[in-house]
Protein backbone atom coordinates (compact mmCIF):
# COMPACT_ATOMS: atom_id res chain seq x y z
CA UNK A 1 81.83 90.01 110.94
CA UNK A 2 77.72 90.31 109.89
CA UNK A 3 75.87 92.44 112.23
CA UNK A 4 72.19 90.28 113.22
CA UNK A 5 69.95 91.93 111.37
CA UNK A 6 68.06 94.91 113.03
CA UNK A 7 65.00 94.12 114.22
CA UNK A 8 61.79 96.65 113.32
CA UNK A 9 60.48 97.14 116.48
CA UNK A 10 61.74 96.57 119.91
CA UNK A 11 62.82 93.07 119.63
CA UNK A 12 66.29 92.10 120.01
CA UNK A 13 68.46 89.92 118.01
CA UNK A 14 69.92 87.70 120.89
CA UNK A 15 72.57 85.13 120.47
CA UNK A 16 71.40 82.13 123.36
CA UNK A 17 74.61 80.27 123.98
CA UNK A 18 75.12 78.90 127.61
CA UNK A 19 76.36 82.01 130.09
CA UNK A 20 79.33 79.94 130.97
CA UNK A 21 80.22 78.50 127.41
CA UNK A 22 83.92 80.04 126.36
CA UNK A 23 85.14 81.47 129.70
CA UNK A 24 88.57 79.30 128.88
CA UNK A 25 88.98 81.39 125.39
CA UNK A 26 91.77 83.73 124.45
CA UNK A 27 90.81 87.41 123.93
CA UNK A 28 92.12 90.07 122.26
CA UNK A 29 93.53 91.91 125.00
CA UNK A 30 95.57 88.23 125.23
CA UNK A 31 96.86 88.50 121.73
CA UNK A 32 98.26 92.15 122.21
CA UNK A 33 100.15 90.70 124.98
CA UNK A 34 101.38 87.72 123.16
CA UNK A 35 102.34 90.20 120.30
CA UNK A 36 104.46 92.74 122.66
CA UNK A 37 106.43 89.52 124.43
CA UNK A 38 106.80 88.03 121.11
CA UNK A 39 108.23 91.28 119.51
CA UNK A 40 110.84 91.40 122.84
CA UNK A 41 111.91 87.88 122.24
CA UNK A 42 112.33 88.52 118.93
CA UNK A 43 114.67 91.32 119.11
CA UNK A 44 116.43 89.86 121.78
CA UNK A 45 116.75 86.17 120.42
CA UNK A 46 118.05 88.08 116.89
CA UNK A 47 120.20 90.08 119.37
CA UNK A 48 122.23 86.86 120.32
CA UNK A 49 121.95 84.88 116.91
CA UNK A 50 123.46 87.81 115.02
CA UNK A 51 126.20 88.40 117.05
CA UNK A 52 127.03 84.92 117.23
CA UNK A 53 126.75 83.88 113.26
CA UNK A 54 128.92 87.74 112.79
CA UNK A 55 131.75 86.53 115.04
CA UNK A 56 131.71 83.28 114.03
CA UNK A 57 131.99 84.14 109.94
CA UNK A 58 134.35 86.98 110.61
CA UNK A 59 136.65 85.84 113.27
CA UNK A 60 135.92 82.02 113.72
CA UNK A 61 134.45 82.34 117.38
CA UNK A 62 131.70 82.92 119.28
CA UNK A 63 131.09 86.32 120.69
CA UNK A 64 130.09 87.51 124.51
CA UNK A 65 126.43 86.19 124.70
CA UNK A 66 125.80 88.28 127.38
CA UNK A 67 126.92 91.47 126.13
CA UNK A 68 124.28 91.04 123.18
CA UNK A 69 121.79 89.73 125.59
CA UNK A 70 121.57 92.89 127.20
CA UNK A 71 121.44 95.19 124.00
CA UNK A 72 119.34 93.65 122.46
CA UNK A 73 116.79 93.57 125.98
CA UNK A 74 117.07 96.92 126.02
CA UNK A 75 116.40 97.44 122.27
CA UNK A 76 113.65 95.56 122.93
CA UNK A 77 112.11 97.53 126.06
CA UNK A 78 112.70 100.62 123.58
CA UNK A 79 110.63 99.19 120.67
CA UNK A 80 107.84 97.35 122.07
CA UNK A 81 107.12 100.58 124.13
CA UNK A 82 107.15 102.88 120.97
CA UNK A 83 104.89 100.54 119.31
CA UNK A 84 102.47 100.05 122.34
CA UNK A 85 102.52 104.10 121.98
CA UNK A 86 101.91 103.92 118.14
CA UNK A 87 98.95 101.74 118.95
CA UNK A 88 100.55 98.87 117.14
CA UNK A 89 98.85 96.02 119.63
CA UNK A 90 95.29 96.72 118.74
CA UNK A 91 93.04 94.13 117.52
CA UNK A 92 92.68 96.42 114.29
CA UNK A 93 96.43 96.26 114.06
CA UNK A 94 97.34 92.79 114.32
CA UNK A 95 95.02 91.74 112.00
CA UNK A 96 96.54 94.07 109.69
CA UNK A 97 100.03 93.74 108.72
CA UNK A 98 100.98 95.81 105.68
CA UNK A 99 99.75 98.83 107.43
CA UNK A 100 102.59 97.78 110.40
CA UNK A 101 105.16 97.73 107.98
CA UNK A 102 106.53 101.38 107.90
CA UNK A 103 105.87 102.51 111.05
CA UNK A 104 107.83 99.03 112.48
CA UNK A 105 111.10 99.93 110.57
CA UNK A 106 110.70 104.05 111.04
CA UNK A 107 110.24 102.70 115.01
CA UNK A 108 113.27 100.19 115.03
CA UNK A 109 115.48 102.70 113.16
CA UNK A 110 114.64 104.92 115.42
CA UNK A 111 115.79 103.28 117.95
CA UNK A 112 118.54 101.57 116.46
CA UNK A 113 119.83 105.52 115.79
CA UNK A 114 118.98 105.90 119.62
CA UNK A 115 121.63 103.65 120.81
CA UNK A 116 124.19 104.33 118.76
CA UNK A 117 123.54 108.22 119.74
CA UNK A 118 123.91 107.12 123.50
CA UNK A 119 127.32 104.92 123.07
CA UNK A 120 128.80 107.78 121.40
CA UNK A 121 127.57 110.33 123.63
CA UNK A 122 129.38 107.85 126.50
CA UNK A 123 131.75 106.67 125.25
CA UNK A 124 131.08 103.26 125.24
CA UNK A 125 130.83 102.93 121.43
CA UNK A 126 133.91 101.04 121.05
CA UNK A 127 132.77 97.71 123.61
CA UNK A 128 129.59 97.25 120.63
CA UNK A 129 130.36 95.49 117.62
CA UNK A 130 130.17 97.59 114.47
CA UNK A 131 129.30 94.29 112.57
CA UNK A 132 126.78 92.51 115.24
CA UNK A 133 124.72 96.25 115.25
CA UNK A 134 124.55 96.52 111.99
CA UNK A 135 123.48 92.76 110.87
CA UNK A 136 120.69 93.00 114.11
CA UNK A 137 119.61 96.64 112.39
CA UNK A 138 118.89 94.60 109.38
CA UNK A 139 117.98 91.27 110.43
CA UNK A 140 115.36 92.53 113.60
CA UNK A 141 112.48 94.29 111.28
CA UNK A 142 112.32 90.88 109.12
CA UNK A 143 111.85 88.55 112.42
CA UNK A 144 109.30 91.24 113.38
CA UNK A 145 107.26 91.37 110.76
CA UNK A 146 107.76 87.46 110.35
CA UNK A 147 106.21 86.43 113.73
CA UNK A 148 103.43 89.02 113.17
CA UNK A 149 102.67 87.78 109.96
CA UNK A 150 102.60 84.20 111.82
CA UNK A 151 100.30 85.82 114.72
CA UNK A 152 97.60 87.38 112.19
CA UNK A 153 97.60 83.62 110.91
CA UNK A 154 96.78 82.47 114.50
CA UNK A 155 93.93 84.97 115.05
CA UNK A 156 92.51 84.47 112.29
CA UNK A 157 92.15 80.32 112.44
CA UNK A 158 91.11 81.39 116.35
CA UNK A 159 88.42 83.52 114.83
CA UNK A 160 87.41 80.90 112.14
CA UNK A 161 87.45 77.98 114.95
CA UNK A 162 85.33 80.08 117.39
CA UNK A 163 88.27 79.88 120.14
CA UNK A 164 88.66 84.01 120.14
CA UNK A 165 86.40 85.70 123.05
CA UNK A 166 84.99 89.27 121.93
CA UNK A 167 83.42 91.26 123.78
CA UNK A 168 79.68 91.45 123.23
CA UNK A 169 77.97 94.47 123.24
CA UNK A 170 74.35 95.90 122.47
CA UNK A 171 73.83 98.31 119.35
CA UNK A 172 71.37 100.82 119.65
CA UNK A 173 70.15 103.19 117.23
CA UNK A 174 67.18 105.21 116.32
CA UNK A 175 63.78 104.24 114.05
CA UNK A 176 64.98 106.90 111.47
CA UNK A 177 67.43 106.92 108.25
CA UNK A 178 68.37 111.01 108.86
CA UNK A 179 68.84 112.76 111.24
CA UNK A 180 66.48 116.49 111.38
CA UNK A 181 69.82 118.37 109.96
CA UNK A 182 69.49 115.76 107.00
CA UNK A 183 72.74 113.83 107.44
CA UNK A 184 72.68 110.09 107.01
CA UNK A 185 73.04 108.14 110.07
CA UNK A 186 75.50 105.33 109.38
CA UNK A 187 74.22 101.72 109.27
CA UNK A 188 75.44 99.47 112.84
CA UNK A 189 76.79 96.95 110.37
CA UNK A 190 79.26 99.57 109.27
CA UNK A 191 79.57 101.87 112.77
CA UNK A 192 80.75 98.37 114.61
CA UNK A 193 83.06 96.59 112.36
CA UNK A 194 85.47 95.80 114.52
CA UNK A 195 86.44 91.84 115.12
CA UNK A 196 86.66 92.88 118.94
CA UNK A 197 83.33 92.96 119.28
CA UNK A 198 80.46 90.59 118.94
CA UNK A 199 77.13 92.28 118.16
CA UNK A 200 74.58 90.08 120.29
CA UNK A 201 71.87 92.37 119.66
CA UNK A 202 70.69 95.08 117.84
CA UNK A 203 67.58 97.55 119.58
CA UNK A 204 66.06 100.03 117.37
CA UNK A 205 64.61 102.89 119.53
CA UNK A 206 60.70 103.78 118.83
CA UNK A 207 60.30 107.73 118.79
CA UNK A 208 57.90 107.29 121.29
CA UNK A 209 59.23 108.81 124.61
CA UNK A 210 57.31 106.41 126.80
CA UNK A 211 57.93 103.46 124.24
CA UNK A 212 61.41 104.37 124.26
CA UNK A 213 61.26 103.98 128.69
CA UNK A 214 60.08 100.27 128.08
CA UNK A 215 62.52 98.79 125.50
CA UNK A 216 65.60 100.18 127.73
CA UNK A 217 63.83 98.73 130.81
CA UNK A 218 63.67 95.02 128.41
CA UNK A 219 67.67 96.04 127.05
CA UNK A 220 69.04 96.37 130.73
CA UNK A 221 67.07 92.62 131.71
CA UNK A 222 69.07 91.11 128.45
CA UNK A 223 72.18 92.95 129.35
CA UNK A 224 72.11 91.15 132.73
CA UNK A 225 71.08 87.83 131.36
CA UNK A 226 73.34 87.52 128.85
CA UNK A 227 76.43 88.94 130.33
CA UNK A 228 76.63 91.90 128.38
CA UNK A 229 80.12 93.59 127.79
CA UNK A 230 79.74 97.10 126.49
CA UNK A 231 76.59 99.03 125.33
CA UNK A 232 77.26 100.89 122.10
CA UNK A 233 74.67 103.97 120.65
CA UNK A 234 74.70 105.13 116.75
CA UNK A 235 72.38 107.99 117.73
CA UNK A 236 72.50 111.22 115.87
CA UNK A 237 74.64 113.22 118.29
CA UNK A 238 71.84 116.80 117.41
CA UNK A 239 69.80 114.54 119.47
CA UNK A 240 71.57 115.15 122.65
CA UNK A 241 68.45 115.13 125.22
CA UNK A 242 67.60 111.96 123.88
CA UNK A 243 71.08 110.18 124.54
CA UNK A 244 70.99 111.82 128.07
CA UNK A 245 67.50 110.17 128.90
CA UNK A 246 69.08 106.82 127.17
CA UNK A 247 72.29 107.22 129.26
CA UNK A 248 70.31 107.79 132.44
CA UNK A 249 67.97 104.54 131.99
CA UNK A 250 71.76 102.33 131.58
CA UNK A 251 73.22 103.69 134.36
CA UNK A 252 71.56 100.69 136.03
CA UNK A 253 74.25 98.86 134.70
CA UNK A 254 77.65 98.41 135.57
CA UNK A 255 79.44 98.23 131.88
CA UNK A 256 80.82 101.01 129.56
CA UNK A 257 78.21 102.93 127.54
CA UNK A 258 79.79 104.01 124.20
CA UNK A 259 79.03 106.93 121.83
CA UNK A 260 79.56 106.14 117.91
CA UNK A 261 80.78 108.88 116.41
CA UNK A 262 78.56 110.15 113.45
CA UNK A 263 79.75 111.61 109.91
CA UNK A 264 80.36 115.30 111.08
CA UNK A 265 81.59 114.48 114.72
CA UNK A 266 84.49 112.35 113.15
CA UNK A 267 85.20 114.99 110.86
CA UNK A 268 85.64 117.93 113.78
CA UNK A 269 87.29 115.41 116.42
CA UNK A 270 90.10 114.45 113.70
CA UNK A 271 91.39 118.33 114.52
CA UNK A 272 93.50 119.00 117.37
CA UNK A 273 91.86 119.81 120.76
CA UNK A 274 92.48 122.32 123.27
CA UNK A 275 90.97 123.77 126.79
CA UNK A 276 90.65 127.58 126.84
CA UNK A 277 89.25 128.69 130.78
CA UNK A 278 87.42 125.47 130.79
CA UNK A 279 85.74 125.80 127.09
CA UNK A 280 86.50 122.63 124.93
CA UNK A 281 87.88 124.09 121.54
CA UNK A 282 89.41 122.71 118.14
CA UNK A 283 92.27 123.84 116.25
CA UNK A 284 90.04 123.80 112.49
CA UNK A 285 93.45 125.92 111.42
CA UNK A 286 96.24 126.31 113.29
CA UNK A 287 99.27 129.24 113.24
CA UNK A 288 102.38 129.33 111.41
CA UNK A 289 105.58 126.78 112.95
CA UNK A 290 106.32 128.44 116.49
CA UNK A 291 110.29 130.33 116.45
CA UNK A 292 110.92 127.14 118.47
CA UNK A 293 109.37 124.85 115.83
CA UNK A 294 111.27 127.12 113.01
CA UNK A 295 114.35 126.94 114.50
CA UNK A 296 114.11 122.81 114.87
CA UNK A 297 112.79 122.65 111.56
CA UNK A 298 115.57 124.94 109.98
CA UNK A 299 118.59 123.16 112.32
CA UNK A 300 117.78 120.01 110.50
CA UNK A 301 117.39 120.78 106.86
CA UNK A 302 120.73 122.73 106.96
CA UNK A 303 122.42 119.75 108.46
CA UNK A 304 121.01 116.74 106.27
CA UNK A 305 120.78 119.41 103.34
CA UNK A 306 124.71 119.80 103.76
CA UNK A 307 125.43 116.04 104.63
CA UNK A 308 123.39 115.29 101.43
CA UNK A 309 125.31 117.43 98.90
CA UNK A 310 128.42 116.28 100.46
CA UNK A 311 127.77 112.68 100.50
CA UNK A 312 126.29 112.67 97.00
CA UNK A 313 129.24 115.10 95.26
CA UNK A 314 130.35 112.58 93.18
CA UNK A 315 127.03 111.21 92.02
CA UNK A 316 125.52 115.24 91.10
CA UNK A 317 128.71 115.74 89.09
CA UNK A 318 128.72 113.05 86.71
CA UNK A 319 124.75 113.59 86.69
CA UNK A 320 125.33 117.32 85.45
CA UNK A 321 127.86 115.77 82.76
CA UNK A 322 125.85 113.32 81.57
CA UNK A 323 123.16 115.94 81.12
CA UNK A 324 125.80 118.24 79.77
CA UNK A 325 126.50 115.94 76.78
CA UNK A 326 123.43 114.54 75.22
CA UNK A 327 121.64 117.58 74.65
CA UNK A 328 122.19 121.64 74.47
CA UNK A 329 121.81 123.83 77.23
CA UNK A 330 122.25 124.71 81.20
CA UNK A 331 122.76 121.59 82.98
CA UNK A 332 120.38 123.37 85.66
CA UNK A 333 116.88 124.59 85.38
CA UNK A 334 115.70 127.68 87.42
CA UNK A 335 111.88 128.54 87.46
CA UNK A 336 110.23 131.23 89.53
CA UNK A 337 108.33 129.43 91.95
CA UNK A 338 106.20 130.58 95.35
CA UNK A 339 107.61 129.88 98.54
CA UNK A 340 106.37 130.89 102.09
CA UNK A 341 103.56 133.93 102.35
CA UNK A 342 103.93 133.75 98.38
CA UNK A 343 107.37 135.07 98.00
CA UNK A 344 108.87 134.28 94.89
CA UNK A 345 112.39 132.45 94.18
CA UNK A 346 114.17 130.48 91.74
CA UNK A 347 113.94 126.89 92.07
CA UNK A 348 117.16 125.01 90.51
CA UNK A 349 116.28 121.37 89.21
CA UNK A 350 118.31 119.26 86.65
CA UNK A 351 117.12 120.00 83.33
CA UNK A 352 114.96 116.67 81.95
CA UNK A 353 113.46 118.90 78.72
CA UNK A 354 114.96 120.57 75.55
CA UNK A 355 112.69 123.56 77.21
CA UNK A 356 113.20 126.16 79.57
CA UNK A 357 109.37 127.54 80.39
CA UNK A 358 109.51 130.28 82.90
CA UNK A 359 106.60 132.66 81.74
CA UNK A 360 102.95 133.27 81.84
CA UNK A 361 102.52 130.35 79.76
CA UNK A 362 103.70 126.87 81.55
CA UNK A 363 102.83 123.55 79.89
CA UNK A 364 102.67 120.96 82.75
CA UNK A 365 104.96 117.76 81.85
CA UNK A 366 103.17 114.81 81.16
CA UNK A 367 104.06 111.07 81.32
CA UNK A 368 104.97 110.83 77.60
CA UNK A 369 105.63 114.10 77.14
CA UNK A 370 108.31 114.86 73.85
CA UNK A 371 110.07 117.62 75.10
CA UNK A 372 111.47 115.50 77.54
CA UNK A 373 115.35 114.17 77.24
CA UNK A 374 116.53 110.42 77.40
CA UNK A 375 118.35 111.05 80.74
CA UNK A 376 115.48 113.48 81.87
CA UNK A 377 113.05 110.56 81.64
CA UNK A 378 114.93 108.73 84.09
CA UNK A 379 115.94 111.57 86.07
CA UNK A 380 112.33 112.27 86.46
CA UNK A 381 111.38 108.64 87.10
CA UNK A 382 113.96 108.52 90.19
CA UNK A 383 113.70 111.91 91.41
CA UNK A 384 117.14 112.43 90.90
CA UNK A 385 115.83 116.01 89.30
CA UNK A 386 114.92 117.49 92.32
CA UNK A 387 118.34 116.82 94.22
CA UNK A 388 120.14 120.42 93.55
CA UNK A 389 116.87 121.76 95.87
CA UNK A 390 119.33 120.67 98.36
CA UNK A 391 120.73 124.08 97.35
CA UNK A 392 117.50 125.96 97.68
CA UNK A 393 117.24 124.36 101.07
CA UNK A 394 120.55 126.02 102.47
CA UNK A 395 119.59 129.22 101.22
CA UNK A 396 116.83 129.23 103.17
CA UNK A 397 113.97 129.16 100.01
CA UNK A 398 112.72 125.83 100.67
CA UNK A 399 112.86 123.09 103.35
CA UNK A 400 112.97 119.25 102.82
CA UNK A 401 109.57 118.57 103.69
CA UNK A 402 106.46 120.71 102.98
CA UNK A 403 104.50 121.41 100.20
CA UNK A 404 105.48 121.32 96.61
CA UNK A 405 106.18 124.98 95.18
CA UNK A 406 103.78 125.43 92.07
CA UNK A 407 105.06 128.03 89.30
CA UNK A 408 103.95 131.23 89.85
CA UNK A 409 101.30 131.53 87.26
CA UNK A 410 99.79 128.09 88.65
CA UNK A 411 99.69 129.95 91.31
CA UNK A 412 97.21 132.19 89.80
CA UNK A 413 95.66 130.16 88.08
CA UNK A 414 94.60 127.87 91.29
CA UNK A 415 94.04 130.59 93.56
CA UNK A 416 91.09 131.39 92.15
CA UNK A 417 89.68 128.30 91.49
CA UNK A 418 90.57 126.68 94.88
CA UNK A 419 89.33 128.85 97.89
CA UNK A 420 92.12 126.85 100.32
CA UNK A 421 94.93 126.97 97.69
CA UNK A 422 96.52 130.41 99.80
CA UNK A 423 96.73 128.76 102.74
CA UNK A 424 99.85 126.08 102.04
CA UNK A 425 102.11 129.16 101.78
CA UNK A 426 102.03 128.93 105.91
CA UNK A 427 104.92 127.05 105.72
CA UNK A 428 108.00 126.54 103.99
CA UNK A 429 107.61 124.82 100.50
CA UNK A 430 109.48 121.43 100.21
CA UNK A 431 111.26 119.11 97.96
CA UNK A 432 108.82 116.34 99.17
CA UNK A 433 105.23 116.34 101.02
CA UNK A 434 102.50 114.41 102.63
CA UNK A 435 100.62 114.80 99.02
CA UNK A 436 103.68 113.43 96.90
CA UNK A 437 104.23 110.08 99.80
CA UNK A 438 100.28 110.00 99.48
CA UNK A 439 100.31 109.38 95.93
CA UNK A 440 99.84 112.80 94.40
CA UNK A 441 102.93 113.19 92.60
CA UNK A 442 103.22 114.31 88.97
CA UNK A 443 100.91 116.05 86.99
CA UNK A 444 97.29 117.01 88.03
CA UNK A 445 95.10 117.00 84.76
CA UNK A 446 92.31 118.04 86.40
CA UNK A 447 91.09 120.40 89.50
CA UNK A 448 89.76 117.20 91.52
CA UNK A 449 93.23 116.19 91.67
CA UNK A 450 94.63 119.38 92.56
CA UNK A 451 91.81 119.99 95.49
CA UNK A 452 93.32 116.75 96.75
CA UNK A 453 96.40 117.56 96.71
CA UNK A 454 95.36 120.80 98.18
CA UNK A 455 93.80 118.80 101.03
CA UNK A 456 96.79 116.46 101.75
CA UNK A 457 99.01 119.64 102.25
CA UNK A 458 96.69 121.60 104.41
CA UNK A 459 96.38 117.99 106.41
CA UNK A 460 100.48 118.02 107.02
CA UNK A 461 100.51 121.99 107.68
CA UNK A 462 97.47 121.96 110.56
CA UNK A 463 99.30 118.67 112.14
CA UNK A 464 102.76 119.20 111.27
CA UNK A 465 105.60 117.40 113.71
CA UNK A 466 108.75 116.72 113.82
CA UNK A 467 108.10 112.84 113.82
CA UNK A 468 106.01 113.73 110.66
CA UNK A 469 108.70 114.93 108.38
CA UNK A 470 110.68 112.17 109.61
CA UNK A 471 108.15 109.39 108.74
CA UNK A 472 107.70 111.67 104.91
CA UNK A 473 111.44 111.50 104.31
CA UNK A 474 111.17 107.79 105.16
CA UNK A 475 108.36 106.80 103.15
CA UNK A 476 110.00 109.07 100.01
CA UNK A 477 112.77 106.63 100.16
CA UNK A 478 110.98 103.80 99.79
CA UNK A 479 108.47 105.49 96.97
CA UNK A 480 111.91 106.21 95.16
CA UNK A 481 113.38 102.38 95.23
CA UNK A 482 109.98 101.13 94.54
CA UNK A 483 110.53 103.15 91.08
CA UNK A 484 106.88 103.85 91.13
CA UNK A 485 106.93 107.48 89.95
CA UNK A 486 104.57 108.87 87.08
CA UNK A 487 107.73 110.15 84.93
């Protein structure tokens, strides 16, 4: 959507369709509806049909309607709340669907694990069909994303037809391309992007105090005329007595006046907030995990830590064989890493190289790097390396999600160049992170890449969650059968 071009005075950029033209058009609000009754039907409709093709395949009969009916309505209720929580029926987000993907199946599985944790806990496990769950667990993310995918289609041919009512709103902004501290005001084209909204004018304020009096007394008069929905101001927020005049002259009105957030207001409201005796305050770095936080944290990697290396027993030992036999030397490698507050351990990793570095000297491993076996290659490629952290996990050195431990003289090496680098030994280090699901995986060449990566684990540290490592150890499943790891 193109902004009207902003005008170089006072005059306004006015759109002069009829008042009561498009009253009968669907909105956005309408289409988040649309999208949360079409996700219930979905599940609920895949509820029946899955129970009824399962019954009829495996038994030659039809199954209790009914029964299904209800679990899947109450799947339903489940995941089209979680997803109105997520913020998943926003114009933004319906247009979007790619973005919808993971957090749709971490959501459904979620609550898929939900209600199999209740009919256990009840008892009531053994009425539900094993086989109907499981095909609806499969077969309900695919109708979901299907009808959304469907549903962007429609909003966008309602949007390229004209039939889709935004709201329209007035920009205003100041005469000026900085602001007195020097920072670049964004342009309205870019602060307003949103396909909600129709921009129906644009007002640039004169620095004039008195001029400034006159062109809100002309904006309110077009507000009323045209029906105005929302007022929106890209005004350098150091210029706080200005806005409050501005704010004062549209009180007249009866529609929401909206602050655009600049550059450095974005950047501080990103961090978490808190009241302190009535002063506003945010968390720019926050504590160590809590004991309770610890404890939660520490519950879980023991048990999927020693659910893991049961589960996969067979699979490490013919790994360790098969490294075993085509080349010399320990089947694991152990290198002195830095864990939490910068205490050192041994991490244990298959060995992928006819090396064992453990020294001052450490040559990072590259994507065609020699030293590297046959089986390491593909070790490396599939993570498969990194499973005997499992091991570093129970013993309390590592947990399954945090940052990645660096050898100790990279350690070193990057605490002096990077001023942050200390502070991601807060927590834990991990056998995956935010940085490695974010694309930082591998070698980093350069200190660019390494100040990112530095960023992306101060980022999970200062807004860690429980729901976050969950969502990390989803998306590192998916980065691992997408086979789209450097080495």
């Amino acid at each position: 959507m193109k902004a009207p071009p902003v005008s170089s005075g006072a005059r306004c950029q006015s759109d002069s369709r009829a008042e009561g033209a498009s009253e009968w058009r669907l909105s956005f609000e309408d289409f988040g509806f649309l999208a949360c009754v079409s996700d219930v039907c979905a599940i609920v409709i895949a509820s029946v049909v899955t129970d009824t093709a399962y019954h009829w395949l495996a038994f030659g009969r039809v199954g209790s309607h009914l029964e299904f009916f209800g679990v899947g309505a109450i799947m339903a209720a489940l995941a089209a709340a979680l997803m109105r929580l997520k913020g998943l029926y926003t114009p933004d987000s319906l247009l979007l669907v790619r973005p919808q993907i993971a957090p749709i199946i971490f959501i459904w599985s979620s609550v898929v694990f939900f209600l199999l944790g209740v009919s256990f806990t009840l008892k009531i496990s053994e009425g539900l069909s094993r086989g109907s769950i499981l095909s609806l667990a499969i077969t309900a993310p695919f109708v979901i994303l299907g009808q959304r995918s469907l549903l962007r289609r429609t909003m966008l041919a309602f949007l390229h037809n004209g039939w889709l009512k935004r709201s329209k709103i007035f920009l205003i902004t100041r005469n000026q391309r900085t602001t007195r501290a020097g920072n670049e005001i964004s342009r309205p084209i870019d602060v307003v992007g949103s396909p909600a909204f129709e921009v129906v004018g644009t007002y640039v304020l004169p620095p004039e105090s008195e001029a400034t009096g006159q062109v809100l007394e002309k904006i309110v008069a077009a507000a009323r005329r045209l029906r105005i929905s929302e007022v929106h101001l890209a005004i350098d927020w150091t210029a706080w007595s200005d806005m409050k005049q501005i704010i004062v002259e549209l009180r007249v009105l009866p529609l929401p006046v909206r602050l655009i957030a600049d550059a450095t207001a974005r950047e501080v409201l990103q961090y978490p907030q808190q009241k302190l005796g009535g002063v506003v305050s945010f968390e720019l770095q926050r504590a160590p995990l809590s004991p309770g936080e610890l404890a939660a944290k520490r519950a879980f990697d023991i048990a999927i830590a020693t659910l893991g290396l049961l589960a996969m027993a067979p699979f490490l030992l013919a790994i360790s064989l098969a490294v075993r036999i085509e080349s010399p030397g320990p089947i694991l490698f152990r290198q002195t890493r830095g864990g939490f507050d910068g205490r050192a351990f041994k991490i244990l990793k298959f060995r992928t190289m006819r090396v064992l570095e453990d020294g001052p000297t450490i040559t990072q491993a590259t994507s065609c790097d020699c030293r590297v076996t046959r089986i390491g290659r593909w070790l490396r490629r599939s993570s498969v390396d990194e499973l005997p952290q499992l091991v570093n996990v129970l013993r309390g050195d590592m947990s399954l999600v945090g940052p990645r431990p660096h050898a100790l003289v990279h350690d070193v090496q990057y605490r002096s160049l990077i001023s942050s680098y200390p502070y991601r030994h807060h927590v834990k280090p991990g056998i995956t992170g935010w940085a490695q699901v974010s694309g930082f995986r591998g070698e980093t060449p350069t200190i660019d890449l390494m100040k990112r990566r530095i960023e992306l684990d101060l980022w999970y540290i200062t807004n860690w969650s429980f729901w976050l490592d969950l969502r990390i150890l989803f998306w590192t499943v998916l980065e691992i059968c997408r086979g789209r790891n450097a080495f």
